[in-house]
Structure formats: C-alpha cells, structure tokens
C-alpha atoms as a PDB file:
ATOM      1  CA  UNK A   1     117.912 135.235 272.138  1.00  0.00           C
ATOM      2  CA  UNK A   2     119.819 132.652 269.783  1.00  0.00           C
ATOM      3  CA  UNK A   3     121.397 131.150 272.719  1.00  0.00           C
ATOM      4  CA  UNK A   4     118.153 129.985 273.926  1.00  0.00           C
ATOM      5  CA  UNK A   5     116.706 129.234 270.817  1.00  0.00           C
ATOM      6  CA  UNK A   6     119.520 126.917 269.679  1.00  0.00           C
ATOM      7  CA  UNK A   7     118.889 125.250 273.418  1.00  0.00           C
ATOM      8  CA  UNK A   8     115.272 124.776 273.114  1.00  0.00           C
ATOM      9  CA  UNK A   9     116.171 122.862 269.299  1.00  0.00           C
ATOM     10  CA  UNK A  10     118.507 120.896 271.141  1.00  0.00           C
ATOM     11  CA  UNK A  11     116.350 120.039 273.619  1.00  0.00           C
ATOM     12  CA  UNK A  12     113.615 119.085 270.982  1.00  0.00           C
ATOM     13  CA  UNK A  13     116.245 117.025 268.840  1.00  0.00           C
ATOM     14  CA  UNK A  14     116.720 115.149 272.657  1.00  0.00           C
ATOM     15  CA  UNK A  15     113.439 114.537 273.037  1.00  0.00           C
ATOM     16  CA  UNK A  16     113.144 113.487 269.814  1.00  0.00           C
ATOM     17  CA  UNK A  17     116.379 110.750 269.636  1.00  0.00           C
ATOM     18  CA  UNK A  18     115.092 109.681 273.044  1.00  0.00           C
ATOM     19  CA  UNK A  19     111.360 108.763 272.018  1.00  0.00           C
ATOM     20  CA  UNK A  20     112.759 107.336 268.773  1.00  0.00           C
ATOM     21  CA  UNK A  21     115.201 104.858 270.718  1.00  0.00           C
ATOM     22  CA  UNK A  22     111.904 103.661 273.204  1.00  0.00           C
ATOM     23  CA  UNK A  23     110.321 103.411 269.751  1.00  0.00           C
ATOM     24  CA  UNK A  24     113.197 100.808 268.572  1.00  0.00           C
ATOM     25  CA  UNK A  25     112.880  98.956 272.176  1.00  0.00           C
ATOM     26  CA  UNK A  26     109.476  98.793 272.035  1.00  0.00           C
ATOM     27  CA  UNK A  27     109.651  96.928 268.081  1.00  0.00           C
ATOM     28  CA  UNK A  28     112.504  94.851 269.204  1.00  0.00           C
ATOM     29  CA  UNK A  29     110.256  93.692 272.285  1.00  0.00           C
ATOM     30  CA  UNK A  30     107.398  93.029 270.361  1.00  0.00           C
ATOM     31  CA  UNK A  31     109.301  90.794 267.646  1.00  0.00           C
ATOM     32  CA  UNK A  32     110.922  88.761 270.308  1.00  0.00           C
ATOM     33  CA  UNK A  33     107.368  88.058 271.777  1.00  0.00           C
ATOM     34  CA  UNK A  34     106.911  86.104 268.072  1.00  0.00           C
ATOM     35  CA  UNK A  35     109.934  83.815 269.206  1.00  0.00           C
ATOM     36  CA  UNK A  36     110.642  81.815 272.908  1.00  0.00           C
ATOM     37  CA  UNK A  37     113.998  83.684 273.979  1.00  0.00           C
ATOM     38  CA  UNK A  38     115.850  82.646 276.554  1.00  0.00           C
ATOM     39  CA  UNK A  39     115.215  84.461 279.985  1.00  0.00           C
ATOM     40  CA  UNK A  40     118.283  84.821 281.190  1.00  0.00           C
ATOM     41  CA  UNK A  41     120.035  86.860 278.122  1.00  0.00           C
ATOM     42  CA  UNK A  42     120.799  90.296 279.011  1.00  0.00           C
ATOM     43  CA  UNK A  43     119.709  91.932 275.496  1.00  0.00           C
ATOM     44  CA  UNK A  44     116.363  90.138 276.769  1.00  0.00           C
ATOM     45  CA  UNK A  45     115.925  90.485 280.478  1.00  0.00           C
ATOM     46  CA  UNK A  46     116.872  94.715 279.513  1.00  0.00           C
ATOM     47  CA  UNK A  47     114.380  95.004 276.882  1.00  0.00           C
ATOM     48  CA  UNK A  48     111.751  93.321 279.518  1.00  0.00           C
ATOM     49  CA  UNK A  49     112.767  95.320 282.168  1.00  0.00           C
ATOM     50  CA  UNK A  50     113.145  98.809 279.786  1.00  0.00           C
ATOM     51  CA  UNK A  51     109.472  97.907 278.491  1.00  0.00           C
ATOM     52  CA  UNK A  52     107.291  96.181 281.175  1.00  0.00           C
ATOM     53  CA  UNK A  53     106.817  99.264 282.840  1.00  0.00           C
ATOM     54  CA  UNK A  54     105.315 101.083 280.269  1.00  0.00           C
ATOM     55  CA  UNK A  55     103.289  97.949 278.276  1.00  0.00           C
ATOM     56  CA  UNK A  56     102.165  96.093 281.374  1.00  0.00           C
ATOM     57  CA  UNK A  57      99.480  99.117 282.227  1.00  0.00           C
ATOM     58  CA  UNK A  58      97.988  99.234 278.465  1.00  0.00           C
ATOM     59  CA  UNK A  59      97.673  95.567 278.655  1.00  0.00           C
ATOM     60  CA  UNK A  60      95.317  95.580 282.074  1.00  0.00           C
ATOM     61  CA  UNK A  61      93.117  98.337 280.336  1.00  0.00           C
ATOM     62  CA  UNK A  62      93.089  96.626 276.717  1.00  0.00           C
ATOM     63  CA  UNK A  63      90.838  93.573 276.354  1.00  0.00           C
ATOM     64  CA  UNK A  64      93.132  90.589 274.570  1.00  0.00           C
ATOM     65  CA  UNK A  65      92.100  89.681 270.568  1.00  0.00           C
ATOM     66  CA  UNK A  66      91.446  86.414 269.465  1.00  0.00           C
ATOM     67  CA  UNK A  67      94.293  83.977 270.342  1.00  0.00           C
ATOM     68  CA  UNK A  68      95.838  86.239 272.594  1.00  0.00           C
ATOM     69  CA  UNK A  69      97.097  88.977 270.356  1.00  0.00           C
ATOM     70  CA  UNK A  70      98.307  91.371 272.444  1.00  0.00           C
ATOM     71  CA  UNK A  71      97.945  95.010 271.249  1.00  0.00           C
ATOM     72  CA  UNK A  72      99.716  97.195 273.863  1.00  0.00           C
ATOM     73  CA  UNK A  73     102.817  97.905 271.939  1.00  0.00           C
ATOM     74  CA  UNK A  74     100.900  99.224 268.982  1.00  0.00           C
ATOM     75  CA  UNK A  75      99.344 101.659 271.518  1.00  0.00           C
ATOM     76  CA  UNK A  76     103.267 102.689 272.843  1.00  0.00           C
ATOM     77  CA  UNK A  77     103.905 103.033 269.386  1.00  0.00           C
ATOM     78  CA  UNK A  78     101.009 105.568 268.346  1.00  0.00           C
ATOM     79  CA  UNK A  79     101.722 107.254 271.782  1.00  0.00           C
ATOM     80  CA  UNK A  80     105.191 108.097 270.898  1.00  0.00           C
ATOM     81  CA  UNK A  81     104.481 108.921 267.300  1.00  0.00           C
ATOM     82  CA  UNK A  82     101.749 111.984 268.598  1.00  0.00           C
ATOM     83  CA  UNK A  83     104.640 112.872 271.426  1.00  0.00           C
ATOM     84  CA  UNK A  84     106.981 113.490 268.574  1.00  0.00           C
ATOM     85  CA  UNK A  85     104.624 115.428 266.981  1.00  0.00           C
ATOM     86  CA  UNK A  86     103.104 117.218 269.908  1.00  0.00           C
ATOM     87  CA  UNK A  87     105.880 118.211 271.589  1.00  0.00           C
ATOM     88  CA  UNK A  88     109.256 117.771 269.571  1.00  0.00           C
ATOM     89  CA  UNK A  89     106.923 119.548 266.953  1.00  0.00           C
ATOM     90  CA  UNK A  90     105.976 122.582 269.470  1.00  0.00           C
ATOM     91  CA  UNK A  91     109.582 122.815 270.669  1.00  0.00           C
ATOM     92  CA  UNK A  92     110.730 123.111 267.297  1.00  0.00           C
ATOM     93  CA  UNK A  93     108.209 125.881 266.524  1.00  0.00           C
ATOM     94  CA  UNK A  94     109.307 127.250 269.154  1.00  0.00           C
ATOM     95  CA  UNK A  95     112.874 127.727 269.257  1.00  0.00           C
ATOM     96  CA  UNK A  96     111.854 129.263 265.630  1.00  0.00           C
ATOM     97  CA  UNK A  97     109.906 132.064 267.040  1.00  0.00           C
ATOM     98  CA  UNK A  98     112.582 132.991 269.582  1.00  0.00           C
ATOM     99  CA  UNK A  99     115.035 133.348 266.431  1.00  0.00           C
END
C-alpha cells in the first residue's frame, strides 16, 4: 500500500505546484492591468490568453467598484487558496491513512 500512497502525495504535491503557478499568472496579470503593455508581447498576449478564460466569467457575475476596480482576480485568488486546502489538503490526508 506504500506504492499508492507515495502516488496519491505525488499527485497532491502536482496539484499543488500546478494551482500555485495559476496563482503566480493570475498576480502577474493583475499587476500588468496597473500598467498599458504592449499587445503584441508574448509574455503578455500568454498571460491574457492563460487567464481570460478563467477571469472573464467572475467579471460578468461581479458588479465593477468605483472607478472600475475590477475584483475578479481576488476571487481566482481565494478560489485557489480553498482548492489547495480542500483538496491538496484531503489528498495529503489521504495518502497518510493508506501508509
């Protein structure tokens, strides 16, 4: 049964490097929103393309704050902080109870 414990902690420690890196795209998209970037860089057009998906829902559900503050990537954010501790927590817990 260690086999498939040590594959359900790797699995967890996936999940978990994976959320963390949407985490980091997410921040680096909302900082160049503060800034005009050019369109056509690459770093740019990938974080748009890597994001948009996921913000451009939140943002037709969310009403915009004064002077258009938008707050969608503070909701991606909180999602993927309770995903990492919903279920890279549980998959943790259990790969330790199939020790």
């Amino acid at each position: 049964m260690f086999l498939l414990s040590n594959l359900v902690y790797a699995l967890a420690n996936l999940v978990n490097l994976v959320l963390n890196a949407y985490l980091l795209i997410v921040v680096a998209r909302a900082v160049l929103s503060w800034v005009n970037p050019d369109p056509y860089n690459p770093i740019v057009r990938f974080l748009h393309r890597a994001t948009e998906p996921v913000l451009r829902p939140i943002r037709e559900r969310l009403p915009t704050i004064a002077m258009g503050l938008d707050l969608s990537p503070m909701v991606v954010l909180l999602a993927i902080f309770f995903l990492q501790s919903l279920v890279v927590g549980s998959l943790h817990d259990l790969a330790a109870s199939l020790r």
